[in-house]
C-alpha atoms as a PDB file:
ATOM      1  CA  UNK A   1     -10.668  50.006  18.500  1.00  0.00           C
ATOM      2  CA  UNK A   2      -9.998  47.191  15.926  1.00  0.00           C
ATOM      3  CA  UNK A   3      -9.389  44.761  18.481  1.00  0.00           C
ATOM      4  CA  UNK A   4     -12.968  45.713  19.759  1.00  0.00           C
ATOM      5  CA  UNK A   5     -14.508  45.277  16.404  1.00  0.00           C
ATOM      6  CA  UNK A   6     -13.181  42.240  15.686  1.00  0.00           C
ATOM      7  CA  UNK A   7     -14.153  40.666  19.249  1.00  0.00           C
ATOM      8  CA  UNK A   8     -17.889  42.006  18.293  1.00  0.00           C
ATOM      9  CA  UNK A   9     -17.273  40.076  14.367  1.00  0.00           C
ATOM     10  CA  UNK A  10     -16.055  36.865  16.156  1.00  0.00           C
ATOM     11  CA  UNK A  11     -18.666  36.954  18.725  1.00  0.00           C
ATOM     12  CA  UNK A  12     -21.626  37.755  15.906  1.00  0.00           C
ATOM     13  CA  UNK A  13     -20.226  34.594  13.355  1.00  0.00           C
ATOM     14  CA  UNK A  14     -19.602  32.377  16.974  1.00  0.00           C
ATOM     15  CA  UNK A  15     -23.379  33.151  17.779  1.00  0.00           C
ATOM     16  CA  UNK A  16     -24.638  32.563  14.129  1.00  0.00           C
ATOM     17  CA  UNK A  17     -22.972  28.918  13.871  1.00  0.00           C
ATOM     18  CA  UNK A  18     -25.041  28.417  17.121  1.00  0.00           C
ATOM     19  CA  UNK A  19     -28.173  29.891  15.666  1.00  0.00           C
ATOM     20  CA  UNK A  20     -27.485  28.142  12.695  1.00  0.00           C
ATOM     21  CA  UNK A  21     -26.932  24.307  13.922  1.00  0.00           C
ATOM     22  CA  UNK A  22     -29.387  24.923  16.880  1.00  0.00           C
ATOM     23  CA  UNK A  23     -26.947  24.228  19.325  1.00  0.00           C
ATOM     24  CA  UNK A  24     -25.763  26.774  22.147  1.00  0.00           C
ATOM     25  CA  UNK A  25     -22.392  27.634  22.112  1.00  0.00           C
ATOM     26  CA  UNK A  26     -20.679  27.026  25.512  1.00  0.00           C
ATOM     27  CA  UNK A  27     -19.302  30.042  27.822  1.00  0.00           C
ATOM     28  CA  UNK A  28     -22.019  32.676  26.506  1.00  0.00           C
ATOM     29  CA  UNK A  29     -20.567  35.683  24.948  1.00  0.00           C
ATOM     30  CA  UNK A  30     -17.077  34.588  25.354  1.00  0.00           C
ATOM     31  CA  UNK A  31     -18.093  31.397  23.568  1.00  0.00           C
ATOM     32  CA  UNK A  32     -19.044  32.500  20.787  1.00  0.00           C
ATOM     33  CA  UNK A  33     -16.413  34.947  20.583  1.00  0.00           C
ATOM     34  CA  UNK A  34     -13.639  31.908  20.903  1.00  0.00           C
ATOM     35  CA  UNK A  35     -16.161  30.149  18.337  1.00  0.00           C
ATOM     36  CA  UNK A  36     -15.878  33.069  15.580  1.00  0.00           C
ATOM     37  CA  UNK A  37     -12.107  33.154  16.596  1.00  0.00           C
ATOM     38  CA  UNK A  38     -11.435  29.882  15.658  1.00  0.00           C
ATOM     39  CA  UNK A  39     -13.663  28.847  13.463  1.00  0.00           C
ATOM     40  CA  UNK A  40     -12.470  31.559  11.086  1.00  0.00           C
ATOM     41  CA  UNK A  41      -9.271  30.701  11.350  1.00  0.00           C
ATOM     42  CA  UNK A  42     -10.956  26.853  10.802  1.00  0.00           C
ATOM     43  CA  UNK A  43     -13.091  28.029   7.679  1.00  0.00           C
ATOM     44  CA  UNK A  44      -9.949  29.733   6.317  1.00  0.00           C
ATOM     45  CA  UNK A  45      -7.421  26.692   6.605  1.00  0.00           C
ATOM     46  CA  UNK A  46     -10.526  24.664   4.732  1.00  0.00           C
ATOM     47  CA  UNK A  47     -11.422  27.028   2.328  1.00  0.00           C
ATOM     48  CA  UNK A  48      -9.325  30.358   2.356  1.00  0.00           C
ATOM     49  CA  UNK A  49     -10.003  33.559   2.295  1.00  0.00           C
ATOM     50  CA  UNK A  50     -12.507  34.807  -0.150  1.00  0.00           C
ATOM     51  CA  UNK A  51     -15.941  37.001  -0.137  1.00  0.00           C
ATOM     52  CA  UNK A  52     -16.268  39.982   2.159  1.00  0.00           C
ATOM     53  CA  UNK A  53     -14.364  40.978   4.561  1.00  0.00           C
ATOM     54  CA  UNK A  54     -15.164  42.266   7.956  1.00  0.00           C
ATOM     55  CA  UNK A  55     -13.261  42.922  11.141  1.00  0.00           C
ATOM     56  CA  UNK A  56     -10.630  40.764   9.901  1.00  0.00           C
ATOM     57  CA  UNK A  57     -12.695  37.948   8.831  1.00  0.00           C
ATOM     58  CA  UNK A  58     -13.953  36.388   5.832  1.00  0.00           C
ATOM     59  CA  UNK A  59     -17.171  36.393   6.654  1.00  0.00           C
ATOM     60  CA  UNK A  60     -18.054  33.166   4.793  1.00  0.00           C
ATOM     61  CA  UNK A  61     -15.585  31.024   5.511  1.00  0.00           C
ATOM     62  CA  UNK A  62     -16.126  31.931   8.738  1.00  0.00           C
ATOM     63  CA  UNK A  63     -19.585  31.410   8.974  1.00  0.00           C
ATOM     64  CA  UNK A  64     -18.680  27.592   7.814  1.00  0.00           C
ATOM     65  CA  UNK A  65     -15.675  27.291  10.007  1.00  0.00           C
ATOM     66  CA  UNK A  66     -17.380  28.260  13.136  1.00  0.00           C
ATOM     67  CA  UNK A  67     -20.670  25.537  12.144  1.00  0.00           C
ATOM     68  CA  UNK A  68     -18.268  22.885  11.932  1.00  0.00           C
ATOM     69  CA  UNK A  69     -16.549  23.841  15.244  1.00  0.00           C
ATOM     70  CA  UNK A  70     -19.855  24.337  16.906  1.00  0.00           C
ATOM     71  CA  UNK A  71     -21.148  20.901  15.710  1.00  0.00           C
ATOM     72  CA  UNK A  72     -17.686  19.628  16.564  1.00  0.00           C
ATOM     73  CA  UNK A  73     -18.198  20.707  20.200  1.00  0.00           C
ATOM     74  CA  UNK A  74     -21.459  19.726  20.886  1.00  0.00           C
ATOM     75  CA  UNK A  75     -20.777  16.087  19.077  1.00  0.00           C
ATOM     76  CA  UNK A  76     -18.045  15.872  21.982  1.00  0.00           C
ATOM     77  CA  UNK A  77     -19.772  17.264  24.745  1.00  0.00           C
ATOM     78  CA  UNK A  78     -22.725  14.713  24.078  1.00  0.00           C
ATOM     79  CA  UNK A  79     -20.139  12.203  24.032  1.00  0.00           C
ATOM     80  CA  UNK A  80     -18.646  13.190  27.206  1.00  0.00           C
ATOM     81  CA  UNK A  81     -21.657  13.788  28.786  1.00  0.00           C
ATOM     82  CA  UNK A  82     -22.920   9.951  28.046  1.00  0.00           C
ATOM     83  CA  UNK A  83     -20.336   8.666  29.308  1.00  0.00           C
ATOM     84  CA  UNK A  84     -20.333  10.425  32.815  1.00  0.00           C
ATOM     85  CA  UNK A  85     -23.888   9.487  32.507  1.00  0.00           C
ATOM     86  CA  UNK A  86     -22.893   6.022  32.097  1.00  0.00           C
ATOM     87  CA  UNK A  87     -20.604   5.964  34.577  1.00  0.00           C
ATOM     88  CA  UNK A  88     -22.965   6.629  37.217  1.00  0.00           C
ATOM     89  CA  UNK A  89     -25.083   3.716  36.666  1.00  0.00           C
ATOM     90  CA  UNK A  90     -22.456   1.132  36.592  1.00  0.00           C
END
């Protein structure tokens, strides 16, 4: 049951750093799940672990951690996607 919860947590703070920068997280669901995953683990290297806690995660730090990997991503999948872009008309 934990494991559950905290899939729901990561996939909740995953899908607010994409409401929150604008930007759709890759992969759906799972995306954002992967994005709550590791941007908490992100926010928590950056800031540690302080405020509430829910389903494992500091929610704020979290939160944070999961914004910067969002805007992370999409900086590099712009990137990448200019340059295949590119690529075709050379």
């Amino acid at each position: 049951m934990e494991i559950i919860w905290m899939l729901i947590v990561g996939g909740i703070i995953g899908w607010l750093a994409g409401l929150l920068t604008g930007r759709d997280v890759p992969g759906g669901i799972i995306g954002n799940i992967i994005a709550g995953f590791i941007g908490s683990w992100l926010g928590s290297l950056i800031l540690g672990s302080w405020g509430p806690v829910v389903g494992g995660f500091a929610i704020i730090p979290a939160i944070i951690g999961s914004i910067i990997l969002v805007l992370i991503v999409s900086f590099i999948l712009r990137k990448m996607g200019q340059k295949k872009n590119h690529g075709h008309h050379a």
